[in-house]
ModelCIF file with pLDDT and N, C-alpha, C, O atoms, coordinates in Angstrom:
data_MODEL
#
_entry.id   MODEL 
#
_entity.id                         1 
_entity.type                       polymer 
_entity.pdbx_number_of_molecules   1 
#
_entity_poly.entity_id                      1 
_entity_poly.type                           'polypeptide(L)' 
_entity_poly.nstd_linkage                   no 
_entity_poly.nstd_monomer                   no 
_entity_poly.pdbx_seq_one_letter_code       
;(UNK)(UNK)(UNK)(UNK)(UNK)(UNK)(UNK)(UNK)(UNK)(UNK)(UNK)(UNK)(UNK)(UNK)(UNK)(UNK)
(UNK)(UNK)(UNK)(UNK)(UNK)(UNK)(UNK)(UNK)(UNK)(UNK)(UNK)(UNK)(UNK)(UNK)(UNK)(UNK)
(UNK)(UNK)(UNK)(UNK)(UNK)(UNK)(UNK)(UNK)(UNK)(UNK)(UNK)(UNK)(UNK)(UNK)(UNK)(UNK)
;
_entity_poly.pdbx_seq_one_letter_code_can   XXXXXXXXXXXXXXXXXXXXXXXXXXXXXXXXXXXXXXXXXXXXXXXX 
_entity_poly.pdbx_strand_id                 A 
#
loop_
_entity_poly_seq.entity_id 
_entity_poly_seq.num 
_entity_poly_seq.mon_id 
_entity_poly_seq.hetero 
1 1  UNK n 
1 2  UNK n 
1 3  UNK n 
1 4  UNK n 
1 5  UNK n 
1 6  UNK n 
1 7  UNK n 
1 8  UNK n 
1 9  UNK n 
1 10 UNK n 
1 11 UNK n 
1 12 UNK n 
1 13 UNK n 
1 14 UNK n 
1 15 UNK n 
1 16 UNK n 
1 17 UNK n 
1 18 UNK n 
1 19 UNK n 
1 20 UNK n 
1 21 UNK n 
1 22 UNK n 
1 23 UNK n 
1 24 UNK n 
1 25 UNK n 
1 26 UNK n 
1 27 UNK n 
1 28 UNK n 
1 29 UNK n 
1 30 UNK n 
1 31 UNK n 
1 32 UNK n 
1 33 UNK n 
1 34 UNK n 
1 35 UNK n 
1 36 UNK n 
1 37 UNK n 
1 38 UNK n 
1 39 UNK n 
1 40 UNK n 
1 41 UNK n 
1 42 UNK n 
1 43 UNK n 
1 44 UNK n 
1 45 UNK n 
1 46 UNK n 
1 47 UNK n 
1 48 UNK n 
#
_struct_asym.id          A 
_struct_asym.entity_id   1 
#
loop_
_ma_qa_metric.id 
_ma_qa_metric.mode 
_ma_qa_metric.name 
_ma_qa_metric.software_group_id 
_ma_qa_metric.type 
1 global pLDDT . pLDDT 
2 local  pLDDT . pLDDT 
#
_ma_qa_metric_global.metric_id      1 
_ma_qa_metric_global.metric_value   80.65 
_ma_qa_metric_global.model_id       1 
_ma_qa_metric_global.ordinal_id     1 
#
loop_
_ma_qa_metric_local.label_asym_id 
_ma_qa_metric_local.label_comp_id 
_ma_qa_metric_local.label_seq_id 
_ma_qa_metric_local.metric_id 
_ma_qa_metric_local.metric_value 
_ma_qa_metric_local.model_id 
_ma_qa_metric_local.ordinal_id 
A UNK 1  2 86.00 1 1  
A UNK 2  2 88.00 1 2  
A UNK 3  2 87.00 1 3  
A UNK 4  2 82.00 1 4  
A UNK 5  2 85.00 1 5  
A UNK 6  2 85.00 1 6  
A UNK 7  2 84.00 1 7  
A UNK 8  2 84.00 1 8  
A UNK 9  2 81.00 1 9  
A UNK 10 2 84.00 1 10 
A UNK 11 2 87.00 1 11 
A UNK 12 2 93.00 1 12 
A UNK 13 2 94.00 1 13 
A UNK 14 2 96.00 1 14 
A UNK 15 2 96.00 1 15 
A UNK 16 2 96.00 1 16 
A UNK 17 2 95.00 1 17 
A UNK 18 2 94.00 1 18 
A UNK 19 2 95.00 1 19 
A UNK 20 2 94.00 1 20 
A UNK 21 2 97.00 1 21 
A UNK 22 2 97.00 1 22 
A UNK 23 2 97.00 1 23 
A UNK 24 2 97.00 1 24 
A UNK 25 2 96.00 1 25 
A UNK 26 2 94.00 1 26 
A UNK 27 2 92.00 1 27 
A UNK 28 2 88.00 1 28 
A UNK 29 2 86.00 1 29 
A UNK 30 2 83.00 1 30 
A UNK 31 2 82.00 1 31 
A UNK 32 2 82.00 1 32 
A UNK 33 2 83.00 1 33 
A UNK 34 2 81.00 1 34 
A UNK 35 2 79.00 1 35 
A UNK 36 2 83.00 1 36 
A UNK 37 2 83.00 1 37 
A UNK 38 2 76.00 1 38 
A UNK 39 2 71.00 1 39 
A UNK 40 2 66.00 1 40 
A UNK 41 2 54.00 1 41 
A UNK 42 2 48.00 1 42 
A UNK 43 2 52.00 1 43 
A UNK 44 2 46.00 1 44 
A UNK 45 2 45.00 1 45 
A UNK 46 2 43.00 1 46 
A UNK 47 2 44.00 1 47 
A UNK 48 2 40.00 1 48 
#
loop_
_atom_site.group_PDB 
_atom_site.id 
_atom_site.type_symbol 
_atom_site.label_atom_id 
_atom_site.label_alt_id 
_atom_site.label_comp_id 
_atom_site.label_asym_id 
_atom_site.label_entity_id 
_atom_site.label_seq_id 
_atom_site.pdbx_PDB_ins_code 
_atom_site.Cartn_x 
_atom_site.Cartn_y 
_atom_site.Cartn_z 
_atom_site.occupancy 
_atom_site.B_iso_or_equiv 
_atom_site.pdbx_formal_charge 
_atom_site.auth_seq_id 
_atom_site.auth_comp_id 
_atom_site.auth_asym_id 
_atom_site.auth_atom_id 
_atom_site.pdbx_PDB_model_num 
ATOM 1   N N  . UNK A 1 1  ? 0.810   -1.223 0.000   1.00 86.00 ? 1  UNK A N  1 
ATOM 2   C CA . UNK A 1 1  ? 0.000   0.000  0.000   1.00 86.00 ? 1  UNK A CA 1 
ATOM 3   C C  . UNK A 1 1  ? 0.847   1.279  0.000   1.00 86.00 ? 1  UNK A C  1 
ATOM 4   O O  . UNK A 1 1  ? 0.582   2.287  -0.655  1.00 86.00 ? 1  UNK A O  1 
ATOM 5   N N  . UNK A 1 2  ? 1.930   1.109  0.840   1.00 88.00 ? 2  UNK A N  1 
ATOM 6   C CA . UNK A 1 2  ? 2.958   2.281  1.184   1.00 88.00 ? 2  UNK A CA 1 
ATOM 7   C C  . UNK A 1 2  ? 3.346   2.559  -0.748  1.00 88.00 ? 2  UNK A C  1 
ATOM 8   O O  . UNK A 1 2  ? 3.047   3.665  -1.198  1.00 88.00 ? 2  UNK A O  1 
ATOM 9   N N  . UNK A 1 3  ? 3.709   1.962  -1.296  1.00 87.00 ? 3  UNK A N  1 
ATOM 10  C CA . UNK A 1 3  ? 4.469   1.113  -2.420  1.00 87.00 ? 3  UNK A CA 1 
ATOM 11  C C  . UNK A 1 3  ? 3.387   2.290  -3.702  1.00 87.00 ? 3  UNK A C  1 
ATOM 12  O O  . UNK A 1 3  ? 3.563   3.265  -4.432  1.00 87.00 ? 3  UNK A O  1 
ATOM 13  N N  . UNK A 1 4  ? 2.185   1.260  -3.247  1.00 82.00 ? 4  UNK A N  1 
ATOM 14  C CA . UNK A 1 4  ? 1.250   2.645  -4.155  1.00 82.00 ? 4  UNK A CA 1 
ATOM 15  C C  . UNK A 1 4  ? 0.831   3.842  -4.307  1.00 82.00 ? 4  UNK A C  1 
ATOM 16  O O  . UNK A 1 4  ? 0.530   4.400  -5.362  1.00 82.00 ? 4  UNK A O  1 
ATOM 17  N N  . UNK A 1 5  ? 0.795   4.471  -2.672  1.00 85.00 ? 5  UNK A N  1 
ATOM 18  C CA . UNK A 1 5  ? 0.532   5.494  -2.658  1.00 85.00 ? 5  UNK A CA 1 
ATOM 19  C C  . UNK A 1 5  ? 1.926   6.283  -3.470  1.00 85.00 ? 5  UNK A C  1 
ATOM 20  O O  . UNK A 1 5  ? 1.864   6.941  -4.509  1.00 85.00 ? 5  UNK A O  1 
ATOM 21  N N  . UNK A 1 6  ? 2.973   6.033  -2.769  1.00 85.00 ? 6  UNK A N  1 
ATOM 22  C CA . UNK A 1 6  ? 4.475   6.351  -3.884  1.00 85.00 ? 6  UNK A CA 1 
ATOM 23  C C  . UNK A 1 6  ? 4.280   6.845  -5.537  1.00 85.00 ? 6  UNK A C  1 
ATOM 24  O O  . UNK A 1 6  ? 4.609   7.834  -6.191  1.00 85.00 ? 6  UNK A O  1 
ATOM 25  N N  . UNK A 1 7  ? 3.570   5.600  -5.798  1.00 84.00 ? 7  UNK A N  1 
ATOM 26  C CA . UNK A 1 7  ? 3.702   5.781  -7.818  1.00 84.00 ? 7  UNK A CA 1 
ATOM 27  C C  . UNK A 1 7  ? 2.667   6.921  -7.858  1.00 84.00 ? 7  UNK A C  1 
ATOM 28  O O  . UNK A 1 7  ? 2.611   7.447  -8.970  1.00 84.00 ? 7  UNK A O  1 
ATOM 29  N N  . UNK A 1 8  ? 1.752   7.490  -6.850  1.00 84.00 ? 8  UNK A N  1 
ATOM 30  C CA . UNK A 1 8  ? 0.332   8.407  -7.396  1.00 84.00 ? 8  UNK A CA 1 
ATOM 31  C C  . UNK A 1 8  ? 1.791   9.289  -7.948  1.00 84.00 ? 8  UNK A C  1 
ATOM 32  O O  . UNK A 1 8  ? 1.810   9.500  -9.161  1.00 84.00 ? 8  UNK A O  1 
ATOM 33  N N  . UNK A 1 9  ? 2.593   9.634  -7.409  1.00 81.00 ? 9  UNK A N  1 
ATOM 34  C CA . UNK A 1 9  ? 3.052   11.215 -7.510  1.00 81.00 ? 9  UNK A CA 1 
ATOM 35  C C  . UNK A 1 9  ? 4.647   10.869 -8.374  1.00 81.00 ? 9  UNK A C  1 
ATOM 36  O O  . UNK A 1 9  ? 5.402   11.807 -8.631  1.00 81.00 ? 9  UNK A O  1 
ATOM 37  N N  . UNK A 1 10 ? 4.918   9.773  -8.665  1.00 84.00 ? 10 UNK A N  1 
ATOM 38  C CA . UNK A 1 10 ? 6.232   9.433  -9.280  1.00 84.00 ? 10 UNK A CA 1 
ATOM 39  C C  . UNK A 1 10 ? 5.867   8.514  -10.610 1.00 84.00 ? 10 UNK A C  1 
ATOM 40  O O  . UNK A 1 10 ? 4.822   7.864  -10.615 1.00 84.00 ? 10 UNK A O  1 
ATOM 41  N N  . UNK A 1 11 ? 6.511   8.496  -11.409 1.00 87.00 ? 11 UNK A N  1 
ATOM 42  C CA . UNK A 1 11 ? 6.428   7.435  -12.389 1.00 87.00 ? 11 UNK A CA 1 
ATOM 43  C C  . UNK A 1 11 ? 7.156   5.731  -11.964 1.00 87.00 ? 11 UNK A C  1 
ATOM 44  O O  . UNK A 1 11 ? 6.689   4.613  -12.177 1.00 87.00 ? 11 UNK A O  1 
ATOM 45  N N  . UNK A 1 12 ? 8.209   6.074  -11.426 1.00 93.00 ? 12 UNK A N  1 
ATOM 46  C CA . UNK A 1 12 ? 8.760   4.833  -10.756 1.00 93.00 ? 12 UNK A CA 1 
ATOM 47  C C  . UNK A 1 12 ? 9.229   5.362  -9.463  1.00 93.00 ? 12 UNK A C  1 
ATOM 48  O O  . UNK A 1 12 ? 9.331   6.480  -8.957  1.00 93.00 ? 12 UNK A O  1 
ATOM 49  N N  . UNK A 1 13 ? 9.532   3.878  -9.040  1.00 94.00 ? 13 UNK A N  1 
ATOM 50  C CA . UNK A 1 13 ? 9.849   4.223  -7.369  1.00 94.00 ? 13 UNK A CA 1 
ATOM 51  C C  . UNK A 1 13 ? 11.292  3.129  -7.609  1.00 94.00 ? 13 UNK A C  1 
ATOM 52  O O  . UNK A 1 13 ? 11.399  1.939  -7.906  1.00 94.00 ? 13 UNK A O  1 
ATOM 53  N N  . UNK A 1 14 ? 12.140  4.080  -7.349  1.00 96.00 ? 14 UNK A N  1 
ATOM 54  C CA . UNK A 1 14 ? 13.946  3.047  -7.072  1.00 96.00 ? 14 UNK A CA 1 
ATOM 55  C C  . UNK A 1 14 ? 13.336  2.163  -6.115  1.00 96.00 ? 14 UNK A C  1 
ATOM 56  O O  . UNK A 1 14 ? 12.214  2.295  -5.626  1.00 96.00 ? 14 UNK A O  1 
ATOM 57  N N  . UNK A 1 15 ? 14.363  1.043  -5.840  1.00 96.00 ? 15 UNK A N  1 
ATOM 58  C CA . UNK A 1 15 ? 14.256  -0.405 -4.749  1.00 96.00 ? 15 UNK A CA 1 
ATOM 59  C C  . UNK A 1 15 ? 15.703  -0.662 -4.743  1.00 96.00 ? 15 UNK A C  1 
ATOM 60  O O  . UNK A 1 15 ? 16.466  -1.034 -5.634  1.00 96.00 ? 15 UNK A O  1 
ATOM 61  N N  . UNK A 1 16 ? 15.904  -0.332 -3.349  1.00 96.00 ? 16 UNK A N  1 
ATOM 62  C CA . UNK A 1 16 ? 17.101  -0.471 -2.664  1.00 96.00 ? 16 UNK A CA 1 
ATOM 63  C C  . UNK A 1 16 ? 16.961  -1.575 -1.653  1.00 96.00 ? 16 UNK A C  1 
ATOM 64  O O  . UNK A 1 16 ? 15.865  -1.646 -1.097  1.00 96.00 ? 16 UNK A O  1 
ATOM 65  N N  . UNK A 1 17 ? 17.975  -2.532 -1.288  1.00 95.00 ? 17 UNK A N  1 
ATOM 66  C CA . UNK A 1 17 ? 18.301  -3.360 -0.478  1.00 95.00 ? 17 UNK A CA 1 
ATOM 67  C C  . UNK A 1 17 ? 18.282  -2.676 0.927   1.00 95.00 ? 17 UNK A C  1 
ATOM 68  O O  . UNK A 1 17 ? 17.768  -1.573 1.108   1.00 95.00 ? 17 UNK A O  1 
ATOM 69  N N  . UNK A 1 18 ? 19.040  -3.610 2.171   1.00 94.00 ? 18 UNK A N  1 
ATOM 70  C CA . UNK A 1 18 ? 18.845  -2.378 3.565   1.00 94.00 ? 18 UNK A CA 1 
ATOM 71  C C  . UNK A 1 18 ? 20.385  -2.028 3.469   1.00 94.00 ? 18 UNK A C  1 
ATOM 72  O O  . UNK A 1 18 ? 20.923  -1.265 4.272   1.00 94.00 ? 18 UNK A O  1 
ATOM 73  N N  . UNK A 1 19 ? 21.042  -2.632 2.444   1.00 95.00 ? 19 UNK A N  1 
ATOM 74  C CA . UNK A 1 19 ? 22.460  -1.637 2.585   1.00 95.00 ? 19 UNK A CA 1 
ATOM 75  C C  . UNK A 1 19 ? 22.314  -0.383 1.592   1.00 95.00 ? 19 UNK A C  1 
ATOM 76  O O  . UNK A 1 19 ? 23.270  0.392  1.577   1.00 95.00 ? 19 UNK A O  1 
ATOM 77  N N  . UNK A 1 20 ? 21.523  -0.179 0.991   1.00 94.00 ? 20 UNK A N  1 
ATOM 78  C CA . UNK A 1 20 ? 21.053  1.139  0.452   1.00 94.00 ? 20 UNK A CA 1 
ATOM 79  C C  . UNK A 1 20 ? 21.727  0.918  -1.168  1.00 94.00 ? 20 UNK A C  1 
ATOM 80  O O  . UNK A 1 20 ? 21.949  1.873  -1.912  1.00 94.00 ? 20 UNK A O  1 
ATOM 81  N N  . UNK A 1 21 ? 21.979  -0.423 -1.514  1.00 97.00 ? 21 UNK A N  1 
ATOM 82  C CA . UNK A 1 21 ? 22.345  -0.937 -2.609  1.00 97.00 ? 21 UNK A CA 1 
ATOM 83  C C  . UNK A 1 21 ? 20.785  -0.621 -3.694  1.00 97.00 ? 21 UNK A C  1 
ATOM 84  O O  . UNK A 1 21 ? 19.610  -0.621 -3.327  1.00 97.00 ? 21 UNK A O  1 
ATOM 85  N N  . UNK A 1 22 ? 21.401  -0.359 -5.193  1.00 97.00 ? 22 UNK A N  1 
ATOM 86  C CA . UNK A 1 22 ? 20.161  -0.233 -5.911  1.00 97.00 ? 22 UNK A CA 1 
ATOM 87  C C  . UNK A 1 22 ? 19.786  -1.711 -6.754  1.00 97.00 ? 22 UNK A C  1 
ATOM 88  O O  . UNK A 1 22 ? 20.691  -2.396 -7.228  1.00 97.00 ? 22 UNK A O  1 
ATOM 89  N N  . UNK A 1 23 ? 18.334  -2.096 -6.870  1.00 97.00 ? 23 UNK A N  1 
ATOM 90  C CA . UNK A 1 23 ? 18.245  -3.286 -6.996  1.00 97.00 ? 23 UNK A CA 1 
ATOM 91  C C  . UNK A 1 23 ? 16.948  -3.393 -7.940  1.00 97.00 ? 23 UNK A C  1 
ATOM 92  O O  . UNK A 1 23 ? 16.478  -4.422 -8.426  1.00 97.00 ? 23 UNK A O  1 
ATOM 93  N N  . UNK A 1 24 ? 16.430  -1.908 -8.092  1.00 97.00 ? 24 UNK A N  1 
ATOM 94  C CA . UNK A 1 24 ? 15.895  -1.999 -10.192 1.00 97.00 ? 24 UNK A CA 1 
ATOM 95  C C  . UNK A 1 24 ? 14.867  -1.174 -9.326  1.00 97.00 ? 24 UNK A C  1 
ATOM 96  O O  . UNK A 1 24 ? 15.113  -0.770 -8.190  1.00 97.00 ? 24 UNK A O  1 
ATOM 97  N N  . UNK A 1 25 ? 13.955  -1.019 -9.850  1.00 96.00 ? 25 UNK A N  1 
ATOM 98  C CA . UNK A 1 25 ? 12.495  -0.135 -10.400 1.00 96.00 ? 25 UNK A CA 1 
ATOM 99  C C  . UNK A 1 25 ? 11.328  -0.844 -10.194 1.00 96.00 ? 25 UNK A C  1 
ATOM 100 O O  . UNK A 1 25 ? 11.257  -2.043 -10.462 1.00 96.00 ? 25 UNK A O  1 
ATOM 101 N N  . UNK A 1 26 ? 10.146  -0.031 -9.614  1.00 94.00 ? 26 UNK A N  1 
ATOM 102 C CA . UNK A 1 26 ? 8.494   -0.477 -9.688  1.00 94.00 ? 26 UNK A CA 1 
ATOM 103 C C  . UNK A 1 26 ? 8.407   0.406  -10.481 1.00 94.00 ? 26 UNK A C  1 
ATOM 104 O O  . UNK A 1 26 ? 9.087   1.410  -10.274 1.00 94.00 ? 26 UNK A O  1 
ATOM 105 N N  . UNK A 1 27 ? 7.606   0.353  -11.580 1.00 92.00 ? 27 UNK A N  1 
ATOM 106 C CA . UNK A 1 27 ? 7.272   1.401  -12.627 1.00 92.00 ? 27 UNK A CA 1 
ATOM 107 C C  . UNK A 1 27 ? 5.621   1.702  -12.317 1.00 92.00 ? 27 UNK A C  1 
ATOM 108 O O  . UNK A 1 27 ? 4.966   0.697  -12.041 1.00 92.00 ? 27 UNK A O  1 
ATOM 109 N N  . UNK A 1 28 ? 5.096   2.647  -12.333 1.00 88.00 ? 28 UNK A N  1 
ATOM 110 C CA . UNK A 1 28 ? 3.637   2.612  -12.449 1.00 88.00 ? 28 UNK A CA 1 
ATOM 111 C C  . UNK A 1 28 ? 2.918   1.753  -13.538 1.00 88.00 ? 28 UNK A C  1 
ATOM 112 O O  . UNK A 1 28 ? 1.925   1.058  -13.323 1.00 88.00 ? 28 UNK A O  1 
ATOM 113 N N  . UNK A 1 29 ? 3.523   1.890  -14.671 1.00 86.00 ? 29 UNK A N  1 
ATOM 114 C CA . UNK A 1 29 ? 2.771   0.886  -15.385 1.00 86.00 ? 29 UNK A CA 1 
ATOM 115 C C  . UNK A 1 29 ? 2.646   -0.635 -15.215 1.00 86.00 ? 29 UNK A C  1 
ATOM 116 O O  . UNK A 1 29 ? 1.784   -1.294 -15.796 1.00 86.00 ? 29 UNK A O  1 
ATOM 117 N N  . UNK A 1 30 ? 3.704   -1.226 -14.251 1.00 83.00 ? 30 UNK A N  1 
ATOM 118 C CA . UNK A 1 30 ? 3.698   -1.862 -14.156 1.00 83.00 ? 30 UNK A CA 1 
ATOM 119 C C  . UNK A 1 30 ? 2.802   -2.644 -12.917 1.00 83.00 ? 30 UNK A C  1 
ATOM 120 O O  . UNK A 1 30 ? 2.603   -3.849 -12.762 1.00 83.00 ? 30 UNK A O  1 
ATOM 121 N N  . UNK A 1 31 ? 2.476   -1.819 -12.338 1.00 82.00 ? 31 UNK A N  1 
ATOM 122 C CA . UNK A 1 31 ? 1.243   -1.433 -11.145 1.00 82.00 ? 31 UNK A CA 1 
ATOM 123 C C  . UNK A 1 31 ? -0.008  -1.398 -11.455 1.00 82.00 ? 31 UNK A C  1 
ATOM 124 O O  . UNK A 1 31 ? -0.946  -2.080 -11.042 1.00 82.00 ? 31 UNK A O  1 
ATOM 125 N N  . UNK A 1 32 ? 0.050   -0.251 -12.485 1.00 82.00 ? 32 UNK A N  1 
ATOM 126 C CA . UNK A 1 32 ? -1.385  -0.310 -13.307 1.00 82.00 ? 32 UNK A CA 1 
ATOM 127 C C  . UNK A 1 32 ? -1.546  -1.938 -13.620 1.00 82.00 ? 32 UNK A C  1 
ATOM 128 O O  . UNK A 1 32 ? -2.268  -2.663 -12.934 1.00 82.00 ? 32 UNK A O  1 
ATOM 129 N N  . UNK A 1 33 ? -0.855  -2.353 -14.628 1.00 83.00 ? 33 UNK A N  1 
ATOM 130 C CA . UNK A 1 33 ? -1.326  -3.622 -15.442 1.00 83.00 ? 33 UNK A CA 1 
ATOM 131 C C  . UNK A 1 33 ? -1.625  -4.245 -14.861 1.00 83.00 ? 33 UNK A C  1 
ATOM 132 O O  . UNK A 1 33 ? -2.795  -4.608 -14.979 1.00 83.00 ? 33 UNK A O  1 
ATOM 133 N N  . UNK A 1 34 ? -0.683  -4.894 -13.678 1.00 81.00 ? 34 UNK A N  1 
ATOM 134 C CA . UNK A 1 34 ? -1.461  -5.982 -12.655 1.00 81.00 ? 34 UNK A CA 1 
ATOM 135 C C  . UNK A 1 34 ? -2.725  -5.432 -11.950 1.00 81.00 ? 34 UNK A C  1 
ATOM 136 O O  . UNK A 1 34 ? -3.554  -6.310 -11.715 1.00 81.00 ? 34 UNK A O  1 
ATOM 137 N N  . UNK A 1 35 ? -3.088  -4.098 -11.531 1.00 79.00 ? 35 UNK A N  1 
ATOM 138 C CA . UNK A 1 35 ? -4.426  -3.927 -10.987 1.00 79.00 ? 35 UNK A CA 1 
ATOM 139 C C  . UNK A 1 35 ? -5.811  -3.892 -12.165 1.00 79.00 ? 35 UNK A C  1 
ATOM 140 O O  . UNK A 1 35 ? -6.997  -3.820 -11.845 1.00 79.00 ? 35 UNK A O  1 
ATOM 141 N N  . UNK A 1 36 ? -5.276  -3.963 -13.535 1.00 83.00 ? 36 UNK A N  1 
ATOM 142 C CA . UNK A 1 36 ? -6.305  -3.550 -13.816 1.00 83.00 ? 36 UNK A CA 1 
ATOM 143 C C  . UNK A 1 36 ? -6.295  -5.514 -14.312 1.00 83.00 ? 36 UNK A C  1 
ATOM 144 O O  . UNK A 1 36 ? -7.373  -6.069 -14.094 1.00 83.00 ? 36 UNK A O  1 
ATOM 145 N N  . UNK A 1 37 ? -5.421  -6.213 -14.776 1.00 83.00 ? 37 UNK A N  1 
ATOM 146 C CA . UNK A 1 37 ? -5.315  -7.628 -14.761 1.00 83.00 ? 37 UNK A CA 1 
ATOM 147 C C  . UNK A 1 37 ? -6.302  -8.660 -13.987 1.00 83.00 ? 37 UNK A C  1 
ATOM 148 O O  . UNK A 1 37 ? -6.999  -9.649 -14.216 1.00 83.00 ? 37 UNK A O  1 
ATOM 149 N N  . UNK A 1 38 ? -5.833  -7.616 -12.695 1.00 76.00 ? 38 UNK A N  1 
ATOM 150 C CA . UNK A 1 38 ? -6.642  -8.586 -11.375 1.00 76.00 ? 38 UNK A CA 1 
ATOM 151 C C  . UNK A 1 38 ? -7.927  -8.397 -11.478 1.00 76.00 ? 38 UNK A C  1 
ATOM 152 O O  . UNK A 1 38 ? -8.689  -9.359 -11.386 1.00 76.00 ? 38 UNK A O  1 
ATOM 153 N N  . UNK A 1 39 ? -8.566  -6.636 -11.765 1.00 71.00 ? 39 UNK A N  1 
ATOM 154 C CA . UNK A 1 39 ? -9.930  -6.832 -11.684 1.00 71.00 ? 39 UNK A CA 1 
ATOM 155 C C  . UNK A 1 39 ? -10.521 -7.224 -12.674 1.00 71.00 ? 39 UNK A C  1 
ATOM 156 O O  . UNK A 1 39 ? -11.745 -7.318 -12.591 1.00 71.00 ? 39 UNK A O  1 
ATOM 157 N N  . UNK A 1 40 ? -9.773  -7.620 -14.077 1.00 66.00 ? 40 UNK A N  1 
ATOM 158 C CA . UNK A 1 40 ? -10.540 -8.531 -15.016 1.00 66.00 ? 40 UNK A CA 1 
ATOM 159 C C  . UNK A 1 40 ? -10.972 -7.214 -15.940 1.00 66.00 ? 40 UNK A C  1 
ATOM 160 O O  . UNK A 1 40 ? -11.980 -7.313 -16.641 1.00 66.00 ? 40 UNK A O  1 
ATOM 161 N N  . UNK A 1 41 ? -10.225 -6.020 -15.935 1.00 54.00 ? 41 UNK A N  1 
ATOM 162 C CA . UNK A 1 41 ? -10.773 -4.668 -16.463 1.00 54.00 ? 41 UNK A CA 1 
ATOM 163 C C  . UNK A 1 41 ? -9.805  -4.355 -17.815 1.00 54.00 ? 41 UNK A C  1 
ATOM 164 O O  . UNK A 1 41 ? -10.090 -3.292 -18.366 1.00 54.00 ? 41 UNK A O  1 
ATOM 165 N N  . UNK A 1 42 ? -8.907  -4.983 -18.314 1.00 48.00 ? 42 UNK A N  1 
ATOM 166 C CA . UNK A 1 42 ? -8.403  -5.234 -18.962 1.00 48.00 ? 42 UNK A CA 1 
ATOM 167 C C  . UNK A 1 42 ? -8.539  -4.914 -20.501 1.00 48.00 ? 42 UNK A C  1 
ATOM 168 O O  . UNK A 1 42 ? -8.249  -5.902 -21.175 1.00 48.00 ? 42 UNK A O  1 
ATOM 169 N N  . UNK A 1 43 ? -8.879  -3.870 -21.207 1.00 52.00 ? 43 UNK A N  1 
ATOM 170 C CA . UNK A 1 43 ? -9.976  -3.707 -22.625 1.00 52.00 ? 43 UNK A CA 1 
ATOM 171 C C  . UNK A 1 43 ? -8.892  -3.148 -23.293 1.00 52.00 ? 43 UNK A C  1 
ATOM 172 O O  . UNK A 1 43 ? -7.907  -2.614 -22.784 1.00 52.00 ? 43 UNK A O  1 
ATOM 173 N N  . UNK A 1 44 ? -9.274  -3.392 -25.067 1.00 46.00 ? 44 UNK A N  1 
ATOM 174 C CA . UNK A 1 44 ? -8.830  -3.006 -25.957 1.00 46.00 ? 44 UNK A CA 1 
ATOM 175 C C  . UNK A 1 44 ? -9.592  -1.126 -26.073 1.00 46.00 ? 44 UNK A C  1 
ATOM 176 O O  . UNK A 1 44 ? -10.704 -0.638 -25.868 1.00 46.00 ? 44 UNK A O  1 
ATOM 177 N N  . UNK A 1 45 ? -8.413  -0.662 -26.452 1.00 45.00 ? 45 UNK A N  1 
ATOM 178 C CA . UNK A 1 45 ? -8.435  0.779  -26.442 1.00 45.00 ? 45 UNK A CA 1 
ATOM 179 C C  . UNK A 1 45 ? -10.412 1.351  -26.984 1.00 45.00 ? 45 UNK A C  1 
ATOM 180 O O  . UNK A 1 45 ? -11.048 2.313  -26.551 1.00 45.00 ? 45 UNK A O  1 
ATOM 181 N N  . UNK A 1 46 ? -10.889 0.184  -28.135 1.00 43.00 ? 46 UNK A N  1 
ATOM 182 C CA . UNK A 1 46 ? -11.868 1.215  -28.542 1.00 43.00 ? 46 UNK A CA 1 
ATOM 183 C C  . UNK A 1 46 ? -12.810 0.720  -27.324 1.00 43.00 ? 46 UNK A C  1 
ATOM 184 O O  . UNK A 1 46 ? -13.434 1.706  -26.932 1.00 43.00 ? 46 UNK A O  1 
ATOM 185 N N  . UNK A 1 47 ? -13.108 -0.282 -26.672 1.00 44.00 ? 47 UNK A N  1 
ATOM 186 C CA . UNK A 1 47 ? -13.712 -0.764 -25.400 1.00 44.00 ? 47 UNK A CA 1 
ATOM 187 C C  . UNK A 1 47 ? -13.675 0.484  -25.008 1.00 44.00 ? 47 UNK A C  1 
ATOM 188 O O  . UNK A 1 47 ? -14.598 1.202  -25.394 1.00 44.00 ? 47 UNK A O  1 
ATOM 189 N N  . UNK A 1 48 ? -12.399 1.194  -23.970 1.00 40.00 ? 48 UNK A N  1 
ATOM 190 C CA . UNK A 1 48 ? -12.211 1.603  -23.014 1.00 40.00 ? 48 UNK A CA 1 
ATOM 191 C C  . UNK A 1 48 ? -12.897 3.064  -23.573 1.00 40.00 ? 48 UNK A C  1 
ATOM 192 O O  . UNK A 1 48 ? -12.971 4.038  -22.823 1.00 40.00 ? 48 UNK A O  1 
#
């Protein structure tokens, strides 16, 4: 939840280890897709 509220205001969020090592990217889109995946909301552009 912490994780999402993050992407409202960023496009990605860095992911660091606890030694403050960098260890890749949550992208919003990649957030989007699985939420809209899960609710089965999923449509071709002229759908939407």
């Amino acid at each position: 939840p912490e994780l999402w509220d993050r992407m409202l205001d960023q496009n990605f969020v860095p992911v660091v280890d606890d030694r403050g090592m960098f260890v890749g990217i949550v992208t919003r889109r990649s957030v989007m897709a699985y939420l809209m995946n899960r609710k089965g909301t999923a449509r071709t552009g002229d759908e939407m």
